[in-house]
PDB file of N, CA and C in Angstrom:
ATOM      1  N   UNK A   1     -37.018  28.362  14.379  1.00  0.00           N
ATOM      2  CA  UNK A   1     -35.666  28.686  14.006  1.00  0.00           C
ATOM      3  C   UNK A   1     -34.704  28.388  15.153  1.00  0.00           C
ATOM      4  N   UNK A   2     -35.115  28.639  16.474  1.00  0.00           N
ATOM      5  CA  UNK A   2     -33.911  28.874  17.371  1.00  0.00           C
ATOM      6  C   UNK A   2     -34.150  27.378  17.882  1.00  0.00           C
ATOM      7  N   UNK A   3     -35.454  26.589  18.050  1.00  0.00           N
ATOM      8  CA  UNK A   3     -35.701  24.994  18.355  1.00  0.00           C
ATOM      9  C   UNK A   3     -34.361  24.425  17.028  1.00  0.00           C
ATOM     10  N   UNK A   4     -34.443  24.737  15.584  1.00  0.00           N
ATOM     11  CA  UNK A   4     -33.628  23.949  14.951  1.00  0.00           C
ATOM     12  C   UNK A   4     -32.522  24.092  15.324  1.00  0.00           C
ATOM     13  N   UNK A   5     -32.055  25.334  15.567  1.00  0.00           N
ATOM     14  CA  UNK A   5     -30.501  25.501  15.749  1.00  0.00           C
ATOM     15  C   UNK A   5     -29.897  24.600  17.504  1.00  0.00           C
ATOM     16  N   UNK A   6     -31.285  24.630  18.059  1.00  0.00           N
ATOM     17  CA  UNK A   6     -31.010  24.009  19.367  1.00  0.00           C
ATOM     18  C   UNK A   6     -30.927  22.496  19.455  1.00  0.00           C
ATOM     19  N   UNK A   7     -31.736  22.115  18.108  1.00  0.00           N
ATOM     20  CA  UNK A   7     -31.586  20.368  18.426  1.00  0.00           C
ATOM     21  C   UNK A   7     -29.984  20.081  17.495  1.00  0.00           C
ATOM     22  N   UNK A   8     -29.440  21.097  16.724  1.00  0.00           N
ATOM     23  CA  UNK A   8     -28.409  20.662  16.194  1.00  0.00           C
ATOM     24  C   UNK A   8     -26.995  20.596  17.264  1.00  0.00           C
ATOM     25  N   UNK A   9     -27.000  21.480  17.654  1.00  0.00           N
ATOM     26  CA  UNK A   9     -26.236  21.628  18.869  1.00  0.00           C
ATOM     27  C   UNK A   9     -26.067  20.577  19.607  1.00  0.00           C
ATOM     28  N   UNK A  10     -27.543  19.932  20.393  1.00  0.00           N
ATOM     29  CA  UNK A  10     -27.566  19.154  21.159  1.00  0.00           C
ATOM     30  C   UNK A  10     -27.370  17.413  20.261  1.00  0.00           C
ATOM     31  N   UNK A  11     -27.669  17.655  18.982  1.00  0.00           N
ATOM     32  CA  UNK A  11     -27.261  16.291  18.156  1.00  0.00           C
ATOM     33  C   UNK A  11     -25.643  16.045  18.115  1.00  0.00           C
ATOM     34  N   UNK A  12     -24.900  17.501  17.902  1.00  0.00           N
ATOM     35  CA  UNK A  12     -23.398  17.506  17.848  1.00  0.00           C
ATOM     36  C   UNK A  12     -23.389  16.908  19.133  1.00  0.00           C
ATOM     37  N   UNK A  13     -23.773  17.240  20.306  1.00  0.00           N
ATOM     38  CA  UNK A  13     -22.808  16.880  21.773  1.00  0.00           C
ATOM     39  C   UNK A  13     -23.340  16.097  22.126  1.00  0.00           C
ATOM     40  N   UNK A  14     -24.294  15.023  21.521  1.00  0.00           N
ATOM     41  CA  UNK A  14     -24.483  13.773  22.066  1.00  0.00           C
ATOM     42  C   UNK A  14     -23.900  12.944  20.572  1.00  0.00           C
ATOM     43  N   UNK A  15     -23.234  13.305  19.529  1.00  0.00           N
ATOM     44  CA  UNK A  15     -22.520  12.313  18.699  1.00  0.00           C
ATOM     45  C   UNK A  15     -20.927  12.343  19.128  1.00  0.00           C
ATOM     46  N   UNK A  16     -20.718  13.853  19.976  1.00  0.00           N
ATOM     47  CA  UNK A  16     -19.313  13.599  20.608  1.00  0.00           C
ATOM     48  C   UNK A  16     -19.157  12.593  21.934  1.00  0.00           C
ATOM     49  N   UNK A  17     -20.318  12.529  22.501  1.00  0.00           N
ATOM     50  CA  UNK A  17     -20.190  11.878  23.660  1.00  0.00           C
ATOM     51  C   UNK A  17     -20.021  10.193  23.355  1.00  0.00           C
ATOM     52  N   UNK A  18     -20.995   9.867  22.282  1.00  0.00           N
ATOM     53  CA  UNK A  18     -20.742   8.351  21.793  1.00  0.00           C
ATOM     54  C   UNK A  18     -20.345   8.270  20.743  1.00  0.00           C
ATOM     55  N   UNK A  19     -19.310   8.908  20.572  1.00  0.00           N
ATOM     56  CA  UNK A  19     -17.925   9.317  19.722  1.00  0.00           C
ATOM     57  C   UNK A  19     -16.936   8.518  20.949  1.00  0.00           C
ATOM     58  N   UNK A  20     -16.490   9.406  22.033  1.00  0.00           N
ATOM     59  CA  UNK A  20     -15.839   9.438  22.980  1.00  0.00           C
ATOM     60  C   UNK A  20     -16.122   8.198  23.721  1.00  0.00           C
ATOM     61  N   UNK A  21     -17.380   7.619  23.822  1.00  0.00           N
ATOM     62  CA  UNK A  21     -17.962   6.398  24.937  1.00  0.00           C
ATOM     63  C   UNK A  21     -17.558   5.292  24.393  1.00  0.00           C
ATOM     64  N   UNK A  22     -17.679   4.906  23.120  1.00  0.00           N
ATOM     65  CA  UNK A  22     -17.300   3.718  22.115  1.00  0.00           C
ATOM     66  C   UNK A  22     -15.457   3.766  21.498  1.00  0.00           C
ATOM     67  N   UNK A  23     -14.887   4.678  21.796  1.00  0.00           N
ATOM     68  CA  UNK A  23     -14.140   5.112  21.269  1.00  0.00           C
ATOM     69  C   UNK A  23     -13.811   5.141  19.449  1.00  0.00           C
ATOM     70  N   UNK A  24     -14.753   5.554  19.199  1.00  0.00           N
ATOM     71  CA  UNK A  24     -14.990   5.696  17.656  1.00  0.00           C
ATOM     72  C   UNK A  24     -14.388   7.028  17.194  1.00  0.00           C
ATOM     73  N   UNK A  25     -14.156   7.882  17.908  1.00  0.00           N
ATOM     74  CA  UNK A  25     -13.452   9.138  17.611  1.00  0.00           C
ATOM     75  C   UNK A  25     -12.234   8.639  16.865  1.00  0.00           C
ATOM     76  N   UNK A  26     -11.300   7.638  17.603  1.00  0.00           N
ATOM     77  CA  UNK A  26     -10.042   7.311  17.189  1.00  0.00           C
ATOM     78  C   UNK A  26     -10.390   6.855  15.561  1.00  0.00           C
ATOM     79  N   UNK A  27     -11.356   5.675  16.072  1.00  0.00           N
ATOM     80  CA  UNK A  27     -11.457   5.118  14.351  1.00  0.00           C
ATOM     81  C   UNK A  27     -11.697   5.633  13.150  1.00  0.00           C
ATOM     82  N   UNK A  28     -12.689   7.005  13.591  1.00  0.00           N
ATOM     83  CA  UNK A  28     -12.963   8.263  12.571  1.00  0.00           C
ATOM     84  C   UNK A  28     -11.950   8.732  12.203  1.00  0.00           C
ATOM     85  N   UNK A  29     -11.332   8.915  12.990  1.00  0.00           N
ATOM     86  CA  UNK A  29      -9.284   9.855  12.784  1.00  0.00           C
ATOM     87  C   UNK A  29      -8.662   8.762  11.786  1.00  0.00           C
ATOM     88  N   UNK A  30      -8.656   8.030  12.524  1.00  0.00           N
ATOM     89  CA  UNK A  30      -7.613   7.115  11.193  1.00  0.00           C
ATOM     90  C   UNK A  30      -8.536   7.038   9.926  1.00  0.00           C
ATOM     91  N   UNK A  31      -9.606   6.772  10.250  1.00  0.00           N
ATOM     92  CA  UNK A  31     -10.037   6.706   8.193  1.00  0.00           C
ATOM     93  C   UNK A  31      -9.739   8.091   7.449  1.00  0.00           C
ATOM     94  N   UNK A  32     -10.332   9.019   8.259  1.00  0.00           N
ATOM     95  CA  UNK A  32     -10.495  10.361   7.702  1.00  0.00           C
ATOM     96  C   UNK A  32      -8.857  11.013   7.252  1.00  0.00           C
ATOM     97  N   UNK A  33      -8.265  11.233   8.220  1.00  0.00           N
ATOM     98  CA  UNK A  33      -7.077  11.905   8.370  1.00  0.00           C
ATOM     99  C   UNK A  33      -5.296  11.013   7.817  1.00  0.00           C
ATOM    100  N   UNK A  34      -5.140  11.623   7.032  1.00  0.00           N
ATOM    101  CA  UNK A  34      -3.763  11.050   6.313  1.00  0.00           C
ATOM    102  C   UNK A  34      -2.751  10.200   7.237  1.00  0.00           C
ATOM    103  N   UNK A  35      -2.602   9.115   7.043  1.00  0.00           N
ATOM    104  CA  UNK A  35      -1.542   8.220   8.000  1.00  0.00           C
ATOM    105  C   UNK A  35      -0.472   7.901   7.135  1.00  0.00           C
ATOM    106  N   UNK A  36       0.402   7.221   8.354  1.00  0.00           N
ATOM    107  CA  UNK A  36       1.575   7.164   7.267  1.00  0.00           C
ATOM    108  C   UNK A  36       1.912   6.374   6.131  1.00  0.00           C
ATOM    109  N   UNK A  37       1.328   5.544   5.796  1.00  0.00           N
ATOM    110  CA  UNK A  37       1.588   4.718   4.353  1.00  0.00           C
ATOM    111  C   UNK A  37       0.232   5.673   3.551  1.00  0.00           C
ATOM    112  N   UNK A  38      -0.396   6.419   3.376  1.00  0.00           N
ATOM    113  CA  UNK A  38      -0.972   7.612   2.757  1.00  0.00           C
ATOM    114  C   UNK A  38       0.058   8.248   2.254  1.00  0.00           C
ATOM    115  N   UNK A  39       1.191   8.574   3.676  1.00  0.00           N
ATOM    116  CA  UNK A  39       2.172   9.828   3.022  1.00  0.00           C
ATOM    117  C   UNK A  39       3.151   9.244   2.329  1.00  0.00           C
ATOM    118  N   UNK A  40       3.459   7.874   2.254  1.00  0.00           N
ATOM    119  CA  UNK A  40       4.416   7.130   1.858  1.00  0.00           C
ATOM    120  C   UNK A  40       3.987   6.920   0.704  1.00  0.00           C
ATOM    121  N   UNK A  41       2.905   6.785  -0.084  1.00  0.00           N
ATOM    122  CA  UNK A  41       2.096   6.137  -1.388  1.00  0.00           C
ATOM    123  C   UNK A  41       2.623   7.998  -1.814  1.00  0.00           C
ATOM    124  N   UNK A  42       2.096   8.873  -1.475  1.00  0.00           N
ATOM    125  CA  UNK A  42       2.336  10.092  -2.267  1.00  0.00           C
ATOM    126  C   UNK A  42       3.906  10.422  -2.548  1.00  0.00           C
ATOM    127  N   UNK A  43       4.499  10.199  -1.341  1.00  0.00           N
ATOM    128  CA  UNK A  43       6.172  10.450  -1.928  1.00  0.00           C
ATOM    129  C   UNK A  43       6.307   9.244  -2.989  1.00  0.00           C
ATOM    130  N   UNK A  44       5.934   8.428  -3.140  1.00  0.00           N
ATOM    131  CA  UNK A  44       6.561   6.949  -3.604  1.00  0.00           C
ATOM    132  C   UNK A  44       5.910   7.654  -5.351  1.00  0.00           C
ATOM    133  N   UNK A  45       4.558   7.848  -5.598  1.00  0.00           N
ATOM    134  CA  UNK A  45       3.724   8.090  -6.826  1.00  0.00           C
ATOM    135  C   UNK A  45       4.520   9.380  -6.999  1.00  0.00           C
ATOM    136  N   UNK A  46       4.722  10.729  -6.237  1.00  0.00           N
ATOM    137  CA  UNK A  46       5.957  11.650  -7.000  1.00  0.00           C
ATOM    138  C   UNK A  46       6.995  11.453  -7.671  1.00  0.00           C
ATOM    139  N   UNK A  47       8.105  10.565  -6.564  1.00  0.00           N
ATOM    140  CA  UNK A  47       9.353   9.622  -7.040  1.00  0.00           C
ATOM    141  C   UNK A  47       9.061   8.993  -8.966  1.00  0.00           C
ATOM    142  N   UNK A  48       8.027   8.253  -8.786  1.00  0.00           N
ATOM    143  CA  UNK A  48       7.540   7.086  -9.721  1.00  0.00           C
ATOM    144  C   UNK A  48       7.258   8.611 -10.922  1.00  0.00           C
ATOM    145  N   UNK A  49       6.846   9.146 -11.081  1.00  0.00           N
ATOM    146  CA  UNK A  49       6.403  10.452 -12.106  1.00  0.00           C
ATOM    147  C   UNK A  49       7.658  10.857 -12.542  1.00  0.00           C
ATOM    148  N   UNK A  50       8.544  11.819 -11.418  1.00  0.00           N
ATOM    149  CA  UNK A  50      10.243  11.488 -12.019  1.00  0.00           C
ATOM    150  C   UNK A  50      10.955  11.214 -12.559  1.00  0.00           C
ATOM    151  N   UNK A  51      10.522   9.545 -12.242  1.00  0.00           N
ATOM    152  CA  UNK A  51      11.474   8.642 -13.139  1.00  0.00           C
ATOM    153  C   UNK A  51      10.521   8.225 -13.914  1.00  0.00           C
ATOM    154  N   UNK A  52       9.267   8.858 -14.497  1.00  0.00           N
ATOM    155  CA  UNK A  52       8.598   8.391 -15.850  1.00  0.00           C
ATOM    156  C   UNK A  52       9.431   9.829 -16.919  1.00  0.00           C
ATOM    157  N   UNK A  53       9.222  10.721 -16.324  1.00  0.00           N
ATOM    158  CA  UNK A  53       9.552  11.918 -17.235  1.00  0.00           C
ATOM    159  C   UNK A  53      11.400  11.713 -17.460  1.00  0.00           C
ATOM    160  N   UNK A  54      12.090  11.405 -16.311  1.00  0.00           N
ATOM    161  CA  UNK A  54      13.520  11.020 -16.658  1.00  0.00           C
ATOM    162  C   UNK A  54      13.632   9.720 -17.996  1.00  0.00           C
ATOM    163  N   UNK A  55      13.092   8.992 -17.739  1.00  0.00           N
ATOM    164  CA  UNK A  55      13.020   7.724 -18.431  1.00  0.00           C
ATOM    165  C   UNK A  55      12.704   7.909 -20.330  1.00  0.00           C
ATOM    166  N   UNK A  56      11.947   8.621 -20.338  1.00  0.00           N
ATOM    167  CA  UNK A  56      11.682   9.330 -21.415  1.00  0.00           C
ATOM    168  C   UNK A  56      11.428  10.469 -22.064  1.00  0.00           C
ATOM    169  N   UNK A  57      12.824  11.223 -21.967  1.00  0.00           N
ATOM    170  CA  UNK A  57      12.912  12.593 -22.448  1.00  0.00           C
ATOM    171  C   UNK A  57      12.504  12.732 -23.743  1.00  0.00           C
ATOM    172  N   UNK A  58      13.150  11.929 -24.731  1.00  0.00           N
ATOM    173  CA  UNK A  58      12.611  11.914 -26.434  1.00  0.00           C
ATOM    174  C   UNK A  58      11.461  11.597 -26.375  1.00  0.00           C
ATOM    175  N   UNK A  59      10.769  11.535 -25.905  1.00  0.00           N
ATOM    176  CA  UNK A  59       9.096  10.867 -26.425  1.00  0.00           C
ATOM    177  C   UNK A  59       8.761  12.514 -25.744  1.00  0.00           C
ATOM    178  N   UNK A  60       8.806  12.890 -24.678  1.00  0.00           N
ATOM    179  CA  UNK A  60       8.443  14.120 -23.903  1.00  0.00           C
ATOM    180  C   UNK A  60       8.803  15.179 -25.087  1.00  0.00           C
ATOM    181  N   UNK A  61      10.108  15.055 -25.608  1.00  0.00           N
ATOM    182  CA  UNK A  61      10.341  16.050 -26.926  1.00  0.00           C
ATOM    183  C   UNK A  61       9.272  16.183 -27.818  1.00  0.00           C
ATOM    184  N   UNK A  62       9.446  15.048 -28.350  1.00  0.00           N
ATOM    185  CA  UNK A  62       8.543  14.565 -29.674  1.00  0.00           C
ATOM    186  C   UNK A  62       6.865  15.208 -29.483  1.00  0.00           C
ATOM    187  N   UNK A  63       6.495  14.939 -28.040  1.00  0.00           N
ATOM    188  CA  UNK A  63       5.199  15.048 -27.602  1.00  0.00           C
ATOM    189  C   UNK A  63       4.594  17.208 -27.613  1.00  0.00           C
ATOM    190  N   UNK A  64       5.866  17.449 -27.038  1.00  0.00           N
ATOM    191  CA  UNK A  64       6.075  18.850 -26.518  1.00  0.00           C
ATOM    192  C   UNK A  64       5.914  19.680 -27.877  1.00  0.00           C
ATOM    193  N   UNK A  65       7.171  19.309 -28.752  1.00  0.00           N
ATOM    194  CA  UNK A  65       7.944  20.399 -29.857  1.00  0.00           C
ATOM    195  C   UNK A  65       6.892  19.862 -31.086  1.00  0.00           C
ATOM    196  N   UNK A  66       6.902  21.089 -32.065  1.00  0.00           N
ATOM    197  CA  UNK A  66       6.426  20.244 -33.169  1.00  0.00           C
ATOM    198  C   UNK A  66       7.481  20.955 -34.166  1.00  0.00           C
ATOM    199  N   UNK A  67       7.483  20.612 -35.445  1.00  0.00           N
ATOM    200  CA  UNK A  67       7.977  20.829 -36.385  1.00  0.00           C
ATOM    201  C   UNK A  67       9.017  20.020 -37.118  1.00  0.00           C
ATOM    202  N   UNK A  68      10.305  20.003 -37.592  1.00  0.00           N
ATOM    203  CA  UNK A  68      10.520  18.918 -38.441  1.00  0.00           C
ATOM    204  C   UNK A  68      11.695  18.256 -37.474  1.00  0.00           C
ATOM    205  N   UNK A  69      12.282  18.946 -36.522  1.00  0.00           N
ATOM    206  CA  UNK A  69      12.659  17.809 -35.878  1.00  0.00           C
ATOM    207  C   UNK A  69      12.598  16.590 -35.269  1.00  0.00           C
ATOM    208  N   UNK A  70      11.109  17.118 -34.644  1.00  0.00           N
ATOM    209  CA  UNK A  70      10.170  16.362 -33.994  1.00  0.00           C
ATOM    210  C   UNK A  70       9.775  15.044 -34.947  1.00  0.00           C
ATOM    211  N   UNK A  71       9.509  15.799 -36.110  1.00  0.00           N
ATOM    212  CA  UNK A  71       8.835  14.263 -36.937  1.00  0.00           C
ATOM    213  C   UNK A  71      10.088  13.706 -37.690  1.00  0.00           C
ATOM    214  N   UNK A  72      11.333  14.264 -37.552  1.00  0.00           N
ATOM    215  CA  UNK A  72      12.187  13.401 -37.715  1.00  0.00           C
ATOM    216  C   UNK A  72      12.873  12.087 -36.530  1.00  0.00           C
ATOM    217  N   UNK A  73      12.408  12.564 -35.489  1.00  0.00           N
ATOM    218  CA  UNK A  73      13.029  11.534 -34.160  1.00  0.00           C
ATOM    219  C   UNK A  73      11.288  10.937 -34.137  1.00  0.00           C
ATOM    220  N   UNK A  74      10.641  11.545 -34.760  1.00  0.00           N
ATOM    221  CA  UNK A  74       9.320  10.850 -34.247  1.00  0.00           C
ATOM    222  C   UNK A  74       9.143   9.257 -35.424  1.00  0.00           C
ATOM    223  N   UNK A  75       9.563   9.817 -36.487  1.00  0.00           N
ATOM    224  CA  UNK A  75      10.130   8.889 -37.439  1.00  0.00           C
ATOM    225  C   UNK A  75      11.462   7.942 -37.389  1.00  0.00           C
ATOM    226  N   UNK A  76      12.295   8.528 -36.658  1.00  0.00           N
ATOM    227  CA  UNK A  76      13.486   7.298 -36.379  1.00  0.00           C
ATOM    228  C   UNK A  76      12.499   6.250 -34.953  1.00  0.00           C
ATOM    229  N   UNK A  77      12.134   7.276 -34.025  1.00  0.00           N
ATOM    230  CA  UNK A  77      11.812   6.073 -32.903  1.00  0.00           C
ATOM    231  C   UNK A  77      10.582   5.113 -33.914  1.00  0.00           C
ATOM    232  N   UNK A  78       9.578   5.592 -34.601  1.00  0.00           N
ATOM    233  CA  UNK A  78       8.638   4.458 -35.027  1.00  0.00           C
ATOM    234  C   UNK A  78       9.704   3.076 -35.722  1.00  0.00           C
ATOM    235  N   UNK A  79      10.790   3.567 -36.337  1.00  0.00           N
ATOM    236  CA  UNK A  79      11.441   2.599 -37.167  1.00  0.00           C
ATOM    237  C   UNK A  79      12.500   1.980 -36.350  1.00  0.00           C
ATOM    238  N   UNK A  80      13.083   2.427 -34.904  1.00  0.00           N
ATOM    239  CA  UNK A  80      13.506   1.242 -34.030  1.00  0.00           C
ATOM    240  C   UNK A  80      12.629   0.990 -33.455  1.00  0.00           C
ATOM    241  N   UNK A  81      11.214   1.006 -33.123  1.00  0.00           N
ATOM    242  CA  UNK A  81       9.923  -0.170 -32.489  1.00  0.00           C
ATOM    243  C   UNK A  81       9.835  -0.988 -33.321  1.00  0.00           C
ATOM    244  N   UNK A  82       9.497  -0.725 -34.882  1.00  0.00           N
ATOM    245  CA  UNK A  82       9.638  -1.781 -35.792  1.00  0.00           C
ATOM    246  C   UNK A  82      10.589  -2.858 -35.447  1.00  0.00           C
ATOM    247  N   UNK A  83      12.020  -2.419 -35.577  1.00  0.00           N
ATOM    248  CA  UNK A  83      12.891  -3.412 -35.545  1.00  0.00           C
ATOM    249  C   UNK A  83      13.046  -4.343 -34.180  1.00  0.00           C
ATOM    250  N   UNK A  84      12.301  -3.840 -33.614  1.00  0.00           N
ATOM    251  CA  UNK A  84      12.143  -4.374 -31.797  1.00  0.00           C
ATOM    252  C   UNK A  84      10.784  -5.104 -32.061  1.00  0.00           C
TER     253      UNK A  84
END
């Protein structure tokens, strides 16, 4: 029990050391850890959601509400796609 816990220990501080010797620590950081076109793709895909739900409020209605309003705009929009 206390040999396992001792070779783990000593496996951690010799993967920090040639972590640190190769400088692979850095390269681990950047894959692992959020950079900035990461944070830029998430504001940009929020933005983009926004302007999907702005873009189409009546379909969001139609989708949301039910009852006869609904299948009345749900029935006008099928009959301007037709004409489109």
């Amino acid at each position: 029990m206390i040999q396992g816990l001792l070779i783990k220990k000593v496996m951690e501080i010799v993967m920090k050391q040639l972590l640190k010797q190769f400088k692979l620590d850095k390269i681990q950081e950047y894959v692992e850890k959020p950079n900035e076109l990461d944070k830029k793709v998430k504001t940009i895909e929020k933005e983009l959601k926004k302007l999907k739900k702005l873009s189409h409020p009546i379909a969001d209605f139609v989708c949301t509400e039910c009852g006869t309003k609904a299948k009345r705009v749900n029935s006008k929009l099928k009959q301007i796609k037709e004409r489109f």
